[in-house]
Protein backbone atom coordinates (compact mmCIF):
# COMPACT_ATOMS: atom_id res chain seq x y z
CA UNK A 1 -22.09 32.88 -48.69
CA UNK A 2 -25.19 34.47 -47.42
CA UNK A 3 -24.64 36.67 -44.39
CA UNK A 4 -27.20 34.88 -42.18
CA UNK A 5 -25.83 31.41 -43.19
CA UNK A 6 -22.19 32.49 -42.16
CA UNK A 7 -23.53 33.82 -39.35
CA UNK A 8 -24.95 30.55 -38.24
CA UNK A 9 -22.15 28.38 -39.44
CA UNK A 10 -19.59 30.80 -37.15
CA UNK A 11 -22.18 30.27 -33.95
CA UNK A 12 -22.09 26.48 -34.56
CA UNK A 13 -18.01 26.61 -34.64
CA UNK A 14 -18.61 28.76 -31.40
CA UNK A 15 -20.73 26.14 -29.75
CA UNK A 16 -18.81 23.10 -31.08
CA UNK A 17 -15.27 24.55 -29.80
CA UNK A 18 -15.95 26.55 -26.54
CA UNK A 19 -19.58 25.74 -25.35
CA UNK A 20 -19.81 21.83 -25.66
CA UNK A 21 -16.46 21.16 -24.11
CA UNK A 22 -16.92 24.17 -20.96
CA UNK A 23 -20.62 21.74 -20.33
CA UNK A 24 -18.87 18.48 -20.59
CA UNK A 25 -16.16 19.16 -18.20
CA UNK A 26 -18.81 20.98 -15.73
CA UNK A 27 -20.90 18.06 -16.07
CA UNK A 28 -17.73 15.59 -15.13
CA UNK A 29 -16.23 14.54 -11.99
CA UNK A 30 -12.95 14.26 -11.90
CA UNK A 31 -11.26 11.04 -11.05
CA UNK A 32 -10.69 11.06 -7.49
CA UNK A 33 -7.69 8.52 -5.98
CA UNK A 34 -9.31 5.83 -4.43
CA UNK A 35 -8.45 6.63 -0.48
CA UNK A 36 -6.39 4.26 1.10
CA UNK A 37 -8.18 1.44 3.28
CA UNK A 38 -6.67 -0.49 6.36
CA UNK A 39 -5.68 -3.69 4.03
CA UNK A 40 -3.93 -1.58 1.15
CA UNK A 41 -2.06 -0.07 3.37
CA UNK A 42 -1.31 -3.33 5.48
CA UNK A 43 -0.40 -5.07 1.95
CA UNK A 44 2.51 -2.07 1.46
CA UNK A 45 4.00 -2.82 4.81
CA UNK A 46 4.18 -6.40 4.10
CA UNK A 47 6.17 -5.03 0.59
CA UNK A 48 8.71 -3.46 2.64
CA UNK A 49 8.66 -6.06 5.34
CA UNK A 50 9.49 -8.41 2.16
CA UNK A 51 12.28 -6.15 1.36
CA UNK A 52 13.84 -6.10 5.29
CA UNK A 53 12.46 -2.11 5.41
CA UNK A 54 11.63 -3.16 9.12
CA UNK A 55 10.94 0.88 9.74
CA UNK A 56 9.06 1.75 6.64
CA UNK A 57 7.27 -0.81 6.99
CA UNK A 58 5.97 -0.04 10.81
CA UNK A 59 4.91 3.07 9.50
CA UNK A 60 2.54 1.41 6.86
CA UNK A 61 1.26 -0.93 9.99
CA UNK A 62 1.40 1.72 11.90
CA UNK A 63 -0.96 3.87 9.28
CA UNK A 64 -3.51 0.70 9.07
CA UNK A 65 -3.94 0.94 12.64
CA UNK A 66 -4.93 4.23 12.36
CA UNK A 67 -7.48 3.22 9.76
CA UNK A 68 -8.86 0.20 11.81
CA UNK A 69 -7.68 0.40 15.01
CA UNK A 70 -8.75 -3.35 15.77
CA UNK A 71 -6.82 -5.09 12.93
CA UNK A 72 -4.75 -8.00 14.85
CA UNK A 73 -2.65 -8.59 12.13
CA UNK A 74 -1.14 -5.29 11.42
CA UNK A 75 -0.25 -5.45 15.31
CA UNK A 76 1.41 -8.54 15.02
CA UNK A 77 3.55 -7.11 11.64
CA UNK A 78 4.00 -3.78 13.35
CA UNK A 79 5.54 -5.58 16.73
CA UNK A 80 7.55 -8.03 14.63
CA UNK A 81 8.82 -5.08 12.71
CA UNK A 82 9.42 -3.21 15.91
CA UNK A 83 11.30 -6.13 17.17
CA UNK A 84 13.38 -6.64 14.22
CA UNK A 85 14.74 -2.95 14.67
CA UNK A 86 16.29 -3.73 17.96
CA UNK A 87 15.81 -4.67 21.97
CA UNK A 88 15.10 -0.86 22.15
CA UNK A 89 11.69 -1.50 20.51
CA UNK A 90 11.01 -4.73 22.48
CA UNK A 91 8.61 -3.18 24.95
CA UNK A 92 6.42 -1.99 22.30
CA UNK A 93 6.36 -4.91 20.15
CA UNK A 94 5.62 -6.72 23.26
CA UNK A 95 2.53 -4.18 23.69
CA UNK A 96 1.34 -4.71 19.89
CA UNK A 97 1.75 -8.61 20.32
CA UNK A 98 -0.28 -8.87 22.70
CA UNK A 99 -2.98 -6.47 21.49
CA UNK A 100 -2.98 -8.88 18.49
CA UNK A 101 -3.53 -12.27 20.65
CA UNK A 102 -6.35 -10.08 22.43
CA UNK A 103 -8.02 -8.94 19.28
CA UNK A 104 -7.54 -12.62 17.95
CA UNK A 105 -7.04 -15.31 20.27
CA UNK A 106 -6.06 -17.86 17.36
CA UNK A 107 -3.48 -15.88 15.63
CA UNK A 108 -0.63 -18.31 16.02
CA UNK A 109 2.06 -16.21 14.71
CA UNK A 110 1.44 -13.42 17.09
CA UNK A 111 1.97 -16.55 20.07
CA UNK A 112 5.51 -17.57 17.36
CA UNK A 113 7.08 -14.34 17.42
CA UNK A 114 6.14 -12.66 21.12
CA UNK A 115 7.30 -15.94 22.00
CA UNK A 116 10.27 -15.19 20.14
CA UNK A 117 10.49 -11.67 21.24
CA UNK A 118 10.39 -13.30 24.71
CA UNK A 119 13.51 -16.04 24.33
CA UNK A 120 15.51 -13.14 23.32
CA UNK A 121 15.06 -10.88 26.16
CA UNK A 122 15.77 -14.39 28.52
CA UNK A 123 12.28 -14.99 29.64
CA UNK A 124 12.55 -18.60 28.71
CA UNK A 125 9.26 -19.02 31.20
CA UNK A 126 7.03 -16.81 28.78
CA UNK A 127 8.98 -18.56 25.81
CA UNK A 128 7.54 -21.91 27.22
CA UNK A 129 4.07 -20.33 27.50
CA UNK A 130 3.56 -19.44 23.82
CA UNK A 131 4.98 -22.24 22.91
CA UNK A 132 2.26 -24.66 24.54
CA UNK A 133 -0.39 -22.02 23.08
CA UNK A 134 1.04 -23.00 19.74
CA UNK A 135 0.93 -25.96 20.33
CA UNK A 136 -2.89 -26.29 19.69
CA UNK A 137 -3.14 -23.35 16.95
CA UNK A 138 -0.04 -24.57 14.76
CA UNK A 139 2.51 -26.90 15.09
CA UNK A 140 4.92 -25.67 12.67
CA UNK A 141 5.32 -22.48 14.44
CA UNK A 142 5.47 -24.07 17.84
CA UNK A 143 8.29 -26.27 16.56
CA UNK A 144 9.94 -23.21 15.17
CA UNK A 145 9.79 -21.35 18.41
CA UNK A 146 11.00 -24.11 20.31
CA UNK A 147 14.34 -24.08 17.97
CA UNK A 148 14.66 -20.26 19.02
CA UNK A 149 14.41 -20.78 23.03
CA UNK A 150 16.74 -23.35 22.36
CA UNK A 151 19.39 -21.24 20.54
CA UNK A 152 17.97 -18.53 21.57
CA UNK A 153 18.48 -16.80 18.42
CA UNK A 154 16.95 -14.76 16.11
CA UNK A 155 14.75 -17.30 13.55
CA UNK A 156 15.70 -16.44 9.70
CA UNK A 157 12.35 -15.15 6.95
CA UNK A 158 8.90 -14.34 7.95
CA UNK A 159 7.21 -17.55 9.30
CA UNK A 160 5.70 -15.48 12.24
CA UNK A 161 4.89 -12.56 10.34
CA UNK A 162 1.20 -12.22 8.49
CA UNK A 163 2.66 -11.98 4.78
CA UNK A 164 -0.80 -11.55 2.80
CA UNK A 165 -4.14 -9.97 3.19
């Protein structure tokens, strides 16, 4: 082979194996993780919720909050997750409920379960009150809550809780 011809051929082999590839991957961006938005993050507290991770699960509401401070539904989850962790946590959940009814007035199953919230800590009277607000937003739920001040236990599943988003 002629020296100038091998010559050539070796600086194309050059280019094609070290040049070509160093330009492509300067001229790519890498593939960045999408960041996490309020509703992602809402939709993996409702997984754990589903799964009876009450405390994993606040954290993920908890998280979404931080992300959109003004999202009534991941203050009703959060409160009925705080509430399902214990009377400690009542006072809080009672805080995040009724954030949520301020942020939405027609959330009904923030009125269910503060109303439940409220039969177990005694206050039948407040019990009562969310239960006539329910009735006009949802009848299902206000019959529901009305089986809990009248037991006065804790209500079985998620019927309060915001399970999709």
């Amino acid at each position: 082979m002629h020296p100038a011809k091998l010559r050539n051929a070796l600086i194309a082999v050059l280019i094609a194996v070290c040049i070509v590839p160093m330009a492509q991957a300067a001229g790519s961006k890498a593939k960045e993780k999408p960041k996490d938005t309020a509703e992602s993050v809402f939709n993996e507290g409702v997984a754990a919720m589903k799964k009876g991770d009450y405390a994993g699960a606040a954290g993920s509401f908890e998280k979404a909050l931080g992300l959109k401070d003004d999202f009534a539904e991941a203050h009703n989850n959060l409160a009925y997750c705080l509430r399902k962790q214990g009377a400690d946590h009542f006072d809080t959940a009672l805080e995040h409920y009724n954030k949520a009814i301020e942020l939405d007035p027609k959330l009904a199953q923030a009125y269910h379960y503060r109303g439940v919230l409220h039969a177990l800590a005694g206050d039948e009277a407040a019990a009562k009150a969310d239960h006539e607000a329910l009735l006009e937003l949802d009848r299902e739920l206000a019959d529901q809550l009305m089986k809990v001040i009248a037991s006065g236990e804790e209500p079985e599943g998620h019927g309060g809780a915001v399970t999709a988003w």
